[in-house]
PDB file of N, CA and C in Angstrom:
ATOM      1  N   UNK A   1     -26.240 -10.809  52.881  1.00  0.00           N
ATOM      2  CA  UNK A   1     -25.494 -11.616  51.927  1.00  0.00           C
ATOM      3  C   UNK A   1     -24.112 -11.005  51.648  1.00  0.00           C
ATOM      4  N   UNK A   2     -24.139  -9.637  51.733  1.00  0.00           N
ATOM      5  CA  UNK A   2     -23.269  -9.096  50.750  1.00  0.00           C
ATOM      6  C   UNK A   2     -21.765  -8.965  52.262  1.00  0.00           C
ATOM      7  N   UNK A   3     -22.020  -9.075  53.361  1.00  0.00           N
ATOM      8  CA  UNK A   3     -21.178  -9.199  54.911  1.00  0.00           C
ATOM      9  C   UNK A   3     -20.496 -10.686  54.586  1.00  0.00           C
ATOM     10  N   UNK A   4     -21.837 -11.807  54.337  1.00  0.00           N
ATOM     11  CA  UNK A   4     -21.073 -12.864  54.428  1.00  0.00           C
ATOM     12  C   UNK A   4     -20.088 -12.927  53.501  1.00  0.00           C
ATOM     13  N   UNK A   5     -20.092 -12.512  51.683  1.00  0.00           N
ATOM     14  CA  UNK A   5     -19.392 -12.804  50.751  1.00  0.00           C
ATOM     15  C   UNK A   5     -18.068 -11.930  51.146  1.00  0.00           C
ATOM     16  N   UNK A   6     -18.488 -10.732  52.134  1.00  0.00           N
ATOM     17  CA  UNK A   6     -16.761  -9.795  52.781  1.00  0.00           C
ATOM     18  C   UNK A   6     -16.102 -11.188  53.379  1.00  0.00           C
ATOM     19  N   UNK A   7     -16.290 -11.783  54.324  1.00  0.00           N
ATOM     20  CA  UNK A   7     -16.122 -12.758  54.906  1.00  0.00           C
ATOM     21  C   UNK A   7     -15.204 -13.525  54.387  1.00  0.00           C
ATOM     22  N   UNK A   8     -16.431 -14.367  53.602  1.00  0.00           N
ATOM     23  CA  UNK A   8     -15.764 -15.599  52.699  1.00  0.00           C
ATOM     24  C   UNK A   8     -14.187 -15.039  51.417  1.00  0.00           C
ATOM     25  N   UNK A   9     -14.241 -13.734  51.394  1.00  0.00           N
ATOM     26  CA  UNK A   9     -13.638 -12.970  50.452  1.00  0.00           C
ATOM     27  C   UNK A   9     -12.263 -12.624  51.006  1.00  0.00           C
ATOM     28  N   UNK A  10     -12.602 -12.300  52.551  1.00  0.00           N
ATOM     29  CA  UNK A  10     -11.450 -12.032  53.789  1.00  0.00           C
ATOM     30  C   UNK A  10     -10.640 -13.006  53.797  1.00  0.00           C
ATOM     31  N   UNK A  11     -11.669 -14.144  54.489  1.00  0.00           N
ATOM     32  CA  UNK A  11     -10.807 -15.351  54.780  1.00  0.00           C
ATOM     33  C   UNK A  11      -9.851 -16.228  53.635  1.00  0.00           C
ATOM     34  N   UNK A  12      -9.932 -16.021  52.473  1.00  0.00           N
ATOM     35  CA  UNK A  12      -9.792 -16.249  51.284  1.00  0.00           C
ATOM     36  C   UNK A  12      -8.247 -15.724  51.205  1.00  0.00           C
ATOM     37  N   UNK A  13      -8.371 -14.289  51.118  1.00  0.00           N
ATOM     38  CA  UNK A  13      -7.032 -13.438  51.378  1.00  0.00           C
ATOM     39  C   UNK A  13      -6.210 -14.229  52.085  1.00  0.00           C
ATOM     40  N   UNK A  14      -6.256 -13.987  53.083  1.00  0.00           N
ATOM     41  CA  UNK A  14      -5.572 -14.536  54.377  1.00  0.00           C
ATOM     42  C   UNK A  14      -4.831 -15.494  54.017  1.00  0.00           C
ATOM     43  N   UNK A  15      -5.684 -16.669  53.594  1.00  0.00           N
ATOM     44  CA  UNK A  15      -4.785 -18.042  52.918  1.00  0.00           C
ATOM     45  C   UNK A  15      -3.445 -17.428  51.832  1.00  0.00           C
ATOM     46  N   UNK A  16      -3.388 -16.614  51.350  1.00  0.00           N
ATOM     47  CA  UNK A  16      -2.628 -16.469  50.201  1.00  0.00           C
ATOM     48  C   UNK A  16      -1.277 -15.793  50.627  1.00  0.00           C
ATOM     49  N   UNK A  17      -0.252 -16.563  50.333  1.00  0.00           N
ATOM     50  CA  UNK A  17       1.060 -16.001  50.663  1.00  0.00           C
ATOM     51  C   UNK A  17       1.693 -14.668  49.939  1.00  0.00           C
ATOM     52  N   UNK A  18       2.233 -14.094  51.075  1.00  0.00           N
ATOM     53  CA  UNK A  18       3.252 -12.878  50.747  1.00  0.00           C
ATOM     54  C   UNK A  18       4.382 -13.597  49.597  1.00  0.00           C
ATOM     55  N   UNK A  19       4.544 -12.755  48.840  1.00  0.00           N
ATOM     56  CA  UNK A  19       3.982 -11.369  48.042  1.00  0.00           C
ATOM     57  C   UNK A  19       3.086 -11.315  47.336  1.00  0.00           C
ATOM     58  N   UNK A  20       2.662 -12.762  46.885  1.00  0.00           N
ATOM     59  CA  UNK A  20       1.206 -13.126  45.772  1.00  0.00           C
ATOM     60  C   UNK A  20       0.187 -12.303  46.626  1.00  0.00           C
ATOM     61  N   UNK A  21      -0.063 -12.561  47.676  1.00  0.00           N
ATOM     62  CA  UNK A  21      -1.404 -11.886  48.300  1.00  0.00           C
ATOM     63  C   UNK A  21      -1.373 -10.252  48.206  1.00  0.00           C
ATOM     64  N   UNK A  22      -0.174  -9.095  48.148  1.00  0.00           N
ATOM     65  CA  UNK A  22      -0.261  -8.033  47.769  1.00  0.00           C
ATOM     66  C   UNK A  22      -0.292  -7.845  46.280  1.00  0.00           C
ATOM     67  N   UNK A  23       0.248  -8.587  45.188  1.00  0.00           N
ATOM     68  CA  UNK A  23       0.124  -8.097  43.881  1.00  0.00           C
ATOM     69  C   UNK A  23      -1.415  -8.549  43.871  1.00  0.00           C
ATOM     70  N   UNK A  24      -1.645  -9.924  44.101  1.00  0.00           N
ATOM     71  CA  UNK A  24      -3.586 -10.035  44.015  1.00  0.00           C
ATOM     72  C   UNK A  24      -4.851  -8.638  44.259  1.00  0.00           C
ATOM     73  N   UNK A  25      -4.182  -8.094  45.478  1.00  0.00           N
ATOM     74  CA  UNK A  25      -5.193  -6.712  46.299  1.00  0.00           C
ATOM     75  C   UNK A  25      -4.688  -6.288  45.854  1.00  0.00           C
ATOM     76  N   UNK A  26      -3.529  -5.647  44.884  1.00  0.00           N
ATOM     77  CA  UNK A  26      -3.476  -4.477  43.983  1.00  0.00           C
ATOM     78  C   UNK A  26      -5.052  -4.715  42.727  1.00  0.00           C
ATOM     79  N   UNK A  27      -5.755  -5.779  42.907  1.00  0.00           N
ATOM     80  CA  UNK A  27      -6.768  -5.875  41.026  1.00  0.00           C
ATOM     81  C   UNK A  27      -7.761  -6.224  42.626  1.00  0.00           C
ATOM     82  N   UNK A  28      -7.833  -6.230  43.605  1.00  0.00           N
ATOM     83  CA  UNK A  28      -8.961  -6.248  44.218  1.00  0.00           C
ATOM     84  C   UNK A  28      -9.836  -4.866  44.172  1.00  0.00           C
ATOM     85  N   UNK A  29     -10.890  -5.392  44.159  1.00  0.00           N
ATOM     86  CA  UNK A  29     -12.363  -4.405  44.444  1.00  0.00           C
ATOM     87  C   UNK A  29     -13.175  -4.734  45.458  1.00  0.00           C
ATOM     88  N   UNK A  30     -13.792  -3.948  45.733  1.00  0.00           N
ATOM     89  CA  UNK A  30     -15.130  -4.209  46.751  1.00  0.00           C
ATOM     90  C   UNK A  30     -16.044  -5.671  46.077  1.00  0.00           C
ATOM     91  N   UNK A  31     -16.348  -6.482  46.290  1.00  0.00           N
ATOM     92  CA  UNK A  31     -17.106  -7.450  45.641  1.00  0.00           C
ATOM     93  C   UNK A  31     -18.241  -6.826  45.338  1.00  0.00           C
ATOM     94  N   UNK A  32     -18.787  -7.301  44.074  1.00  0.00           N
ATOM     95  CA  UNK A  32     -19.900  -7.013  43.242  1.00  0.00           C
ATOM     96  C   UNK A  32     -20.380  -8.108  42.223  1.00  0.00           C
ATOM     97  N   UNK A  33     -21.772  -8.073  42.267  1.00  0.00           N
ATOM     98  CA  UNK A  33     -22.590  -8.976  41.636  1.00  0.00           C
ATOM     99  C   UNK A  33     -22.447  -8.925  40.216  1.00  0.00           C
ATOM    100  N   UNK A  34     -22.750 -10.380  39.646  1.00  0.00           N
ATOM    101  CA  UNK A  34     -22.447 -10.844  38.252  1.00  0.00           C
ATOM    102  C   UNK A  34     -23.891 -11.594  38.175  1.00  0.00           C
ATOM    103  N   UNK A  35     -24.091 -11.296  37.263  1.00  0.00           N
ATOM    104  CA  UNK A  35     -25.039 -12.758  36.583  1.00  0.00           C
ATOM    105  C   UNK A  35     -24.481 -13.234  35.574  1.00  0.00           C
ATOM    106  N   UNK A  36     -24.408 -14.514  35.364  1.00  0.00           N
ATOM    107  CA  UNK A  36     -23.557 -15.366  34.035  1.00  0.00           C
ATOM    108  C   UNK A  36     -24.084 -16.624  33.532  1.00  0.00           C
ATOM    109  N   UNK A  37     -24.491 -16.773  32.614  1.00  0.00           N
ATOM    110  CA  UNK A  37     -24.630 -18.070  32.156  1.00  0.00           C
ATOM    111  C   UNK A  37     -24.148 -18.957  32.238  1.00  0.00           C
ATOM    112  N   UNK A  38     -24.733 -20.306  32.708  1.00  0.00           N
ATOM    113  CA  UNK A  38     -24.268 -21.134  33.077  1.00  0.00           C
ATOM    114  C   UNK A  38     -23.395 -22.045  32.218  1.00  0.00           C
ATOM    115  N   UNK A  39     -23.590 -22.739  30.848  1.00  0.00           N
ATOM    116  CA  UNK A  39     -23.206 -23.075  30.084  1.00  0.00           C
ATOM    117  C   UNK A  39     -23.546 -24.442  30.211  1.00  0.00           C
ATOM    118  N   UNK A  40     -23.818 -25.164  31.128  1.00  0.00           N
ATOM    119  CA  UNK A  40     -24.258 -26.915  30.674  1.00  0.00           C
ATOM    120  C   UNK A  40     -25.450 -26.945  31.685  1.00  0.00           C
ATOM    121  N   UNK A  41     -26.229 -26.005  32.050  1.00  0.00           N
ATOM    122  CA  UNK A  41     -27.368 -25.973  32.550  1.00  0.00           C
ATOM    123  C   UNK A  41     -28.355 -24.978  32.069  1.00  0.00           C
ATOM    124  N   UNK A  42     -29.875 -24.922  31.979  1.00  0.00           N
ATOM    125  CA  UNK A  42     -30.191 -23.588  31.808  1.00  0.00           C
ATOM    126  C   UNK A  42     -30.328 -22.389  32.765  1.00  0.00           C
ATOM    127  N   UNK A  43     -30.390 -21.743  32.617  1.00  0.00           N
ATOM    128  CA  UNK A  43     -30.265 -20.217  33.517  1.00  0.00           C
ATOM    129  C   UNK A  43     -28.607 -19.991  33.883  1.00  0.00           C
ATOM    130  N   UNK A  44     -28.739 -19.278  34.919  1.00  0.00           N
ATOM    131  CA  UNK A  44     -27.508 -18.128  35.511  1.00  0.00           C
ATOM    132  C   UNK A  44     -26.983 -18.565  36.772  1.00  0.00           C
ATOM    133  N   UNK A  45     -25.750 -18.070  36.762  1.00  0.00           N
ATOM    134  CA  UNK A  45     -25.476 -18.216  38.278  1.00  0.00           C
ATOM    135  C   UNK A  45     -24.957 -17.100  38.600  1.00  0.00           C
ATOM    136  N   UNK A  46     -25.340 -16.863  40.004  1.00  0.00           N
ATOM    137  CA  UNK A  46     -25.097 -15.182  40.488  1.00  0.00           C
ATOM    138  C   UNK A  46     -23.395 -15.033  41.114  1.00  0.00           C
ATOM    139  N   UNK A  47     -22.603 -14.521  40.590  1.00  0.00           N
ATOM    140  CA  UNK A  47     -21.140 -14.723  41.035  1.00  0.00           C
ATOM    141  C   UNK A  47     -21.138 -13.066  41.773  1.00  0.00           C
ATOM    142  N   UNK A  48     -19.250 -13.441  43.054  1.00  0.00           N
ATOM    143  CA  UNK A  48     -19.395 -12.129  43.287  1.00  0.00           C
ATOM    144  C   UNK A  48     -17.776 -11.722  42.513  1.00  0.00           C
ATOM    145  N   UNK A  49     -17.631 -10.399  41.878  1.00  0.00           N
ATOM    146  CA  UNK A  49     -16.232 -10.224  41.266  1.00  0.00           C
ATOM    147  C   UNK A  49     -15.346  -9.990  42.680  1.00  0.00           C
ATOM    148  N   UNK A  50     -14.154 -10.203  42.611  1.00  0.00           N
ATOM    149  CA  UNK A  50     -13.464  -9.583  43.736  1.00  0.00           C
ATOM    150  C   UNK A  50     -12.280  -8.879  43.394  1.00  0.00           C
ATOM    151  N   UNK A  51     -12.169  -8.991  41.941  1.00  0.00           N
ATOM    152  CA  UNK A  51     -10.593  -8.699  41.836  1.00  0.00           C
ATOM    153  C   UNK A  51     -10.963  -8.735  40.259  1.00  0.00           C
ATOM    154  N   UNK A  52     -10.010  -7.291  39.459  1.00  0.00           N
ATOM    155  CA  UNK A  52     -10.396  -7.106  37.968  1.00  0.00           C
ATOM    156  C   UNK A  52      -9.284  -6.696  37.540  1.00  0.00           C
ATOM    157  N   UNK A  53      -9.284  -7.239  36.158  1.00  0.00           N
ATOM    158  CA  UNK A  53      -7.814  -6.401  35.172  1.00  0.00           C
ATOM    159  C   UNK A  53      -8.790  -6.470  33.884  1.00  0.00           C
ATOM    160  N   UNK A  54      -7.860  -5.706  32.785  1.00  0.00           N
ATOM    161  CA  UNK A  54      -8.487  -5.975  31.597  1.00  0.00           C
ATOM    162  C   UNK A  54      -9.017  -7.396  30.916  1.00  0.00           C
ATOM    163  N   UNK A  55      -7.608  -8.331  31.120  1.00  0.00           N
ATOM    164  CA  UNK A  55      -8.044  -9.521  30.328  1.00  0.00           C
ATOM    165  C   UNK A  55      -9.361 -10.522  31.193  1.00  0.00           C
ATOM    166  N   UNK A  56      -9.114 -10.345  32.808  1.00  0.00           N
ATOM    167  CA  UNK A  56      -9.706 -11.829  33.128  1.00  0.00           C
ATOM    168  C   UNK A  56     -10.525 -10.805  34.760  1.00  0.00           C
ATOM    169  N   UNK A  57     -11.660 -11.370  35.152  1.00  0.00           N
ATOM    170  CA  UNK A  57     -12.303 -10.996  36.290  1.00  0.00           C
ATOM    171  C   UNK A  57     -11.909 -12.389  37.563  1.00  0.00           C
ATOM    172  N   UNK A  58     -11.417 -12.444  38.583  1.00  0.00           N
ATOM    173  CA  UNK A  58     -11.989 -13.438  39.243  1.00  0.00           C
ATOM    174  C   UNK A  58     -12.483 -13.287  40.334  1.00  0.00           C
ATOM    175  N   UNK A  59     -13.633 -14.732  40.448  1.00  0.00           N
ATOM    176  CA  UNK A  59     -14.805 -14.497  41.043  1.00  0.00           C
ATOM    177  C   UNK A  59     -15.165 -15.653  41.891  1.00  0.00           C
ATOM    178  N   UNK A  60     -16.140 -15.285  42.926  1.00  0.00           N
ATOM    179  CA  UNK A  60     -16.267 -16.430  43.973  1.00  0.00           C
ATOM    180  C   UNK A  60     -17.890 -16.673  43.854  1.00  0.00           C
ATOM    181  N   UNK A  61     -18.269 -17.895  43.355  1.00  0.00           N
ATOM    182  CA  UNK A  61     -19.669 -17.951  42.527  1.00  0.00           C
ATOM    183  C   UNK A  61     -20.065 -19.543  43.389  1.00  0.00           C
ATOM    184  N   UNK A  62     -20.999 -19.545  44.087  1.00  0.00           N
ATOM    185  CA  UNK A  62     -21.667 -21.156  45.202  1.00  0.00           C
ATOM    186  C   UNK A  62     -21.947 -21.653  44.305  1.00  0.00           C
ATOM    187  N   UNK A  63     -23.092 -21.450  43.081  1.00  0.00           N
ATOM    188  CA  UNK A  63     -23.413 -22.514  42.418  1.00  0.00           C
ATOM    189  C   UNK A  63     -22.817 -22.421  41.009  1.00  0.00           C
ATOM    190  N   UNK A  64     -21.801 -21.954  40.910  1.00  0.00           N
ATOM    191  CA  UNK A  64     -21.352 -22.390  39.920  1.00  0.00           C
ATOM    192  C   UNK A  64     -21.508 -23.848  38.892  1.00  0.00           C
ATOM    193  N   UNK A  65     -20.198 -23.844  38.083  1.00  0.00           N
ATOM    194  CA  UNK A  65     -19.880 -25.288  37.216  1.00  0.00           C
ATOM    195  C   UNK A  65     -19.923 -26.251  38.699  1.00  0.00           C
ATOM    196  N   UNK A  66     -19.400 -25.846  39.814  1.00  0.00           N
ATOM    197  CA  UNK A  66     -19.081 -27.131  40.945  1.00  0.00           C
ATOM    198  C   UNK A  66     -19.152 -26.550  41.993  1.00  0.00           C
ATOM    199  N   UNK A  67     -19.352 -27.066  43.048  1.00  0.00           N
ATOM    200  CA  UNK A  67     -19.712 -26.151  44.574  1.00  0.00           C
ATOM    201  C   UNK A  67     -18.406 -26.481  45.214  1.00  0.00           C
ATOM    202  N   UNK A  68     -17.166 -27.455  44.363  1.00  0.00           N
ATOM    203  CA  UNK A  68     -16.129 -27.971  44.684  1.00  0.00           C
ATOM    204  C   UNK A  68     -15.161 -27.122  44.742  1.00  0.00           C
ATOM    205  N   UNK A  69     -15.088 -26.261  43.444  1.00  0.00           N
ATOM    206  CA  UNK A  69     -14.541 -24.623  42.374  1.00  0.00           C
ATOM    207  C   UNK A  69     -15.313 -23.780  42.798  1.00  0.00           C
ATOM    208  N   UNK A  70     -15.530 -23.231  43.719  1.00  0.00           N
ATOM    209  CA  UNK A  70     -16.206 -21.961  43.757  1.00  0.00           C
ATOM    210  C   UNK A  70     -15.159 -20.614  43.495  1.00  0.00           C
ATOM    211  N   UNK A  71     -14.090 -20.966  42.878  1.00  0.00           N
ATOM    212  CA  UNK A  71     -13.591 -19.664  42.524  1.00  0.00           C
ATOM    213  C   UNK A  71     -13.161 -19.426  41.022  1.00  0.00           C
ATOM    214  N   UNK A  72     -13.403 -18.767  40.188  1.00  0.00           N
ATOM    215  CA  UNK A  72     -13.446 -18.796  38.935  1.00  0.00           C
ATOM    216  C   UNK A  72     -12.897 -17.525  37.790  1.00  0.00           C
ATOM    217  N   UNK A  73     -12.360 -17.691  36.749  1.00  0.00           N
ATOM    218  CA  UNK A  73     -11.876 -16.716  36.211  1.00  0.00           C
ATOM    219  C   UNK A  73     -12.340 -16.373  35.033  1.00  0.00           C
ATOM    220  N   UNK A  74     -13.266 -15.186  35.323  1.00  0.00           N
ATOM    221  CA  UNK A  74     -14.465 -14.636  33.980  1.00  0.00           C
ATOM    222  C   UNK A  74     -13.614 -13.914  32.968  1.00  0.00           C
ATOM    223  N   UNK A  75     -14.439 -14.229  31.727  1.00  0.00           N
ATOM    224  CA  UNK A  75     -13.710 -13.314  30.864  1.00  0.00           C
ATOM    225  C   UNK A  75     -14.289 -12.348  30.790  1.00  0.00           C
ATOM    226  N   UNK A  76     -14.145 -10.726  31.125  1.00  0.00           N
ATOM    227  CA  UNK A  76     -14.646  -9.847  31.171  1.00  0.00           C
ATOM    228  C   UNK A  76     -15.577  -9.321  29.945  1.00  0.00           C
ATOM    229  N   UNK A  77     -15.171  -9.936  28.858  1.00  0.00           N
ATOM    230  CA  UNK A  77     -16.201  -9.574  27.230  1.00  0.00           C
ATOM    231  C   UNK A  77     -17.065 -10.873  27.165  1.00  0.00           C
ATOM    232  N   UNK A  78     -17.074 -11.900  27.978  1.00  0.00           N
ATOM    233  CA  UNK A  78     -18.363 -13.269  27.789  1.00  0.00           C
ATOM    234  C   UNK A  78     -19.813 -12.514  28.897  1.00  0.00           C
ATOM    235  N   UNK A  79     -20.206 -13.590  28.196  1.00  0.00           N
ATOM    236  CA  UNK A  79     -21.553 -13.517  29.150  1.00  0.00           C
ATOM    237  C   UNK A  79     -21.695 -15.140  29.878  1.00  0.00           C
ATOM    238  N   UNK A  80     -20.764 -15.769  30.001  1.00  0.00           N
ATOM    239  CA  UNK A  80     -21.292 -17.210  31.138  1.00  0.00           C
ATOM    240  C   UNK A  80     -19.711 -17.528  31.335  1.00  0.00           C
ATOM    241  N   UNK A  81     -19.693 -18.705  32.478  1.00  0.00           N
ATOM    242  CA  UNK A  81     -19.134 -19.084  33.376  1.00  0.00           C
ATOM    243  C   UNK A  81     -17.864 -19.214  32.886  1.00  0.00           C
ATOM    244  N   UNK A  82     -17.597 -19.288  31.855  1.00  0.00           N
ATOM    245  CA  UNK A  82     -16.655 -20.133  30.713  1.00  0.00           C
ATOM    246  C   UNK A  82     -16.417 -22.141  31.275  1.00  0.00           C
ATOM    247  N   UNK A  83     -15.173 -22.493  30.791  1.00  0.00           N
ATOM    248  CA  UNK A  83     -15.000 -23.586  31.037  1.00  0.00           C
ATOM    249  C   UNK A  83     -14.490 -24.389  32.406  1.00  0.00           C
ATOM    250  N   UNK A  84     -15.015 -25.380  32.534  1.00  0.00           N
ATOM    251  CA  UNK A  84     -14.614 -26.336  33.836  1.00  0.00           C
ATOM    252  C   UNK A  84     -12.754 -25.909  34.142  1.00  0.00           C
ATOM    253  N   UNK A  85     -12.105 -25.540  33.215  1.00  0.00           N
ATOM    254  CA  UNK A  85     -10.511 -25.140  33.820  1.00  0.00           C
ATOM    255  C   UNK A  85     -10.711 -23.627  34.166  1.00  0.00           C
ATOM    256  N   UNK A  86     -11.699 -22.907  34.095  1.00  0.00           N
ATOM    257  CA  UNK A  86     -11.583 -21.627  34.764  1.00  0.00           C
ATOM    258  C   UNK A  86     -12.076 -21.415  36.703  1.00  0.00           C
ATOM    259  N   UNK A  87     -12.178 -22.683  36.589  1.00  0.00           N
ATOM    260  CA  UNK A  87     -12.674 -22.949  37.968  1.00  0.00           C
ATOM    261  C   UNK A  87     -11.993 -23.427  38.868  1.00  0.00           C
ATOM    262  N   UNK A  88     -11.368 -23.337  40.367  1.00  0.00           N
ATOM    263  CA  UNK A  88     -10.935 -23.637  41.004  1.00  0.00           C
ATOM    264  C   UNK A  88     -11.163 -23.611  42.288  1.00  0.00           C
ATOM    265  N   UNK A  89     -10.226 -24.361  43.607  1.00  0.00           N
ATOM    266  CA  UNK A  89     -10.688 -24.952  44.751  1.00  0.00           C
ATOM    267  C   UNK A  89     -10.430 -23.172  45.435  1.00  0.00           C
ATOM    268  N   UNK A  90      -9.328 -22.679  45.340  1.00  0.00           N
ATOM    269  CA  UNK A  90      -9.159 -21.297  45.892  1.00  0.00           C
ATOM    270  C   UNK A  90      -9.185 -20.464  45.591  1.00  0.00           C
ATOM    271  N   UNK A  91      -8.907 -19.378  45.669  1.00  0.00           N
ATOM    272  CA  UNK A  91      -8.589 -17.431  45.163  1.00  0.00           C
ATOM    273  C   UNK A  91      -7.400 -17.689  44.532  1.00  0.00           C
ATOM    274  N   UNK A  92      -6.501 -18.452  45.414  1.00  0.00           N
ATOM    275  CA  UNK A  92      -5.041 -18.426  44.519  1.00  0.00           C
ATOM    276  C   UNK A  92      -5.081 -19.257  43.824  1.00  0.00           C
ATOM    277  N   UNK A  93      -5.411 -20.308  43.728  1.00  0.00           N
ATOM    278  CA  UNK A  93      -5.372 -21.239  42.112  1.00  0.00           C
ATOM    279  C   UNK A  93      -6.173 -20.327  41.171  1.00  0.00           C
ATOM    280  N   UNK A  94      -6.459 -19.671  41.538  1.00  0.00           N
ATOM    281  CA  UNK A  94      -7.717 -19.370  40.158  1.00  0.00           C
ATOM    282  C   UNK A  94      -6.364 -17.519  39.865  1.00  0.00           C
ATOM    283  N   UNK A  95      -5.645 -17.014  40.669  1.00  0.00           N
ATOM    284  CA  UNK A  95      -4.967 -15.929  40.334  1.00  0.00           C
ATOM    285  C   UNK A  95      -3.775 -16.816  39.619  1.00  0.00           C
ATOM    286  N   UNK A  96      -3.245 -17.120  40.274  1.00  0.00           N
ATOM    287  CA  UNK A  96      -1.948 -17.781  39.983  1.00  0.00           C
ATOM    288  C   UNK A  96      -2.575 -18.469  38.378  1.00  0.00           C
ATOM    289  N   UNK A  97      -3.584 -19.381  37.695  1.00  0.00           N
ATOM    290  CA  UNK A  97      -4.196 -20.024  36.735  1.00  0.00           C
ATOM    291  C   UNK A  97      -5.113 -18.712  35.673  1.00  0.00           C
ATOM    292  N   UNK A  98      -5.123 -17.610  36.000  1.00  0.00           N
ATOM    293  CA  UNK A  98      -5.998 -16.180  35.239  1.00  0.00           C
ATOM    294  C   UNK A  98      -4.816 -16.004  34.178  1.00  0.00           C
ATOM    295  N   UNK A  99      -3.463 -15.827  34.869  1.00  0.00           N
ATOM    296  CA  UNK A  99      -2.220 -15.320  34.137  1.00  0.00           C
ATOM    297  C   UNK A  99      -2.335 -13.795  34.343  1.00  0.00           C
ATOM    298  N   UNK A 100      -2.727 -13.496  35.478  1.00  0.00           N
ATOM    299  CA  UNK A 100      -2.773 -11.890  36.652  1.00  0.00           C
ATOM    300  C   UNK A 100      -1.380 -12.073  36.907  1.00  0.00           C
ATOM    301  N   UNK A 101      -1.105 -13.188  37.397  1.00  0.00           N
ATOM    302  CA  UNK A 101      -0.268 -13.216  39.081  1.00  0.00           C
ATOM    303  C   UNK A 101       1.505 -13.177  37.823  1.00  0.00           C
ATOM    304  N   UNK A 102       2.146 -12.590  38.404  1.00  0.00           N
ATOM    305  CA  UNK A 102       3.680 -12.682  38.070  1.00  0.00           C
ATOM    306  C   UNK A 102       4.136 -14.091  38.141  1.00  0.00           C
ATOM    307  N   UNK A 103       4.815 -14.255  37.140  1.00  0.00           N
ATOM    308  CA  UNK A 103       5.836 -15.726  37.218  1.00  0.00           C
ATOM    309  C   UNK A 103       6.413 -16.001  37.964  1.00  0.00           C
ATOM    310  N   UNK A 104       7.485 -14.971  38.804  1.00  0.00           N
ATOM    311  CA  UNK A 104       8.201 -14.945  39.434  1.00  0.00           C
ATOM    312  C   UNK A 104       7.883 -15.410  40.863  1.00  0.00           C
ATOM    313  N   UNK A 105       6.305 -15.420  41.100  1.00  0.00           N
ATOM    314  CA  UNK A 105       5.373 -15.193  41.960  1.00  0.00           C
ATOM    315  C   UNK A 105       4.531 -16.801  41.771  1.00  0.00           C
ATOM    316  N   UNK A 106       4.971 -17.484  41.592  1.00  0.00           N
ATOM    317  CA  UNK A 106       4.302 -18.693  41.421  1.00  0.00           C
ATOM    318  C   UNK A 106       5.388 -19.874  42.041  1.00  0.00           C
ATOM    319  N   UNK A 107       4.919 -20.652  43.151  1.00  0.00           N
ATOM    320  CA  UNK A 107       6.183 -21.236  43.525  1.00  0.00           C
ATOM    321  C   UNK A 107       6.392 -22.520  42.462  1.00  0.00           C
ATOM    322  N   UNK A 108       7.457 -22.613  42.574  1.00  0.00           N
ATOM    323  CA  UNK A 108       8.476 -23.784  41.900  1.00  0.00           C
ATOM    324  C   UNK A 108       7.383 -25.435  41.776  1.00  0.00           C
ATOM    325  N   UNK A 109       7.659 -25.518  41.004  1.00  0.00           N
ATOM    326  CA  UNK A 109       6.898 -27.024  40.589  1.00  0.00           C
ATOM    327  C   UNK A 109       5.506 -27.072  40.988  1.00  0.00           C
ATOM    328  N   UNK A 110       4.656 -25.592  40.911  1.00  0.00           N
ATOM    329  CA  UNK A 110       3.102 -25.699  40.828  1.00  0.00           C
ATOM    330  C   UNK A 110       2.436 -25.962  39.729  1.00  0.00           C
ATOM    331  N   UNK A 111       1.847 -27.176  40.245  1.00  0.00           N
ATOM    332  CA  UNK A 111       0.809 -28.044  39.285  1.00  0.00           C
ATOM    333  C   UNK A 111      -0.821 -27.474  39.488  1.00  0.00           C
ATOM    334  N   UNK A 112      -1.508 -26.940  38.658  1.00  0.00           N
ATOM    335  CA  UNK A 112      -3.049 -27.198  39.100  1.00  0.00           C
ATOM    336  C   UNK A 112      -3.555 -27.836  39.769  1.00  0.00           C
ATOM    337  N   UNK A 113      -4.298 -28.065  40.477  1.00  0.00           N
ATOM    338  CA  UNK A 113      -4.705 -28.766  41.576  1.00  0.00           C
ATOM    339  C   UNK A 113      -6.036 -29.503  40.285  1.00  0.00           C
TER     340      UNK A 113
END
């Protein structure tokens, strides 16, 4: 499991443009397991962290809020998923949307997806 989530975690990178993709792997980590509450279901969903700062974790979680968003931005002091806007289609919507990523570092007329 833990090869494929390198993988899915790799290929992820890759998509993300210079210079956003080096300030991002400056808060990257080795991926590591989360359990989190789901919040409009009962039980947990098992997320993996990939990348940490003080305020916000983000994370690449299958069954999340949506299998649509599998990338998501935890609050490091909650215990569940938080809300449907912490969720997104990529690594970089969800850095660029944490408030990690530099301003300067966000291109011109980006809307949330």
């Amino acid at each position: 499991m833990e090869e494929r989530i390198e993988a899915i975690v790799a290929a992820e990178f890759q998509r993300i443009p210079e210079p956003r993709r080096a300030k991002l792997l400056e808060l990257s980590v080795q991926p590591y397991r989360v359990s989190r509450a789901h919040g409009y279901r009962d039980g947990s969903s098992e997320c993996w962290v990939v990348a940490v700062a003080a305020t916000a974790l983000l994370a690449y979680c299958e069954d999340g809020l949506s299998t649509h968003d599998p990338w998501g931005i935890l609050d490091p002091r909650a215990s569940n998923l938080g809300g449907d806007d912490s969720w997104h289609v990529t690594l970089d919507d969800a850095f660029i949307n944490s408030g990690l990523c530099d301003p300067s570092l966000i291109p011109a007329g980006y809307e949330v997806p």
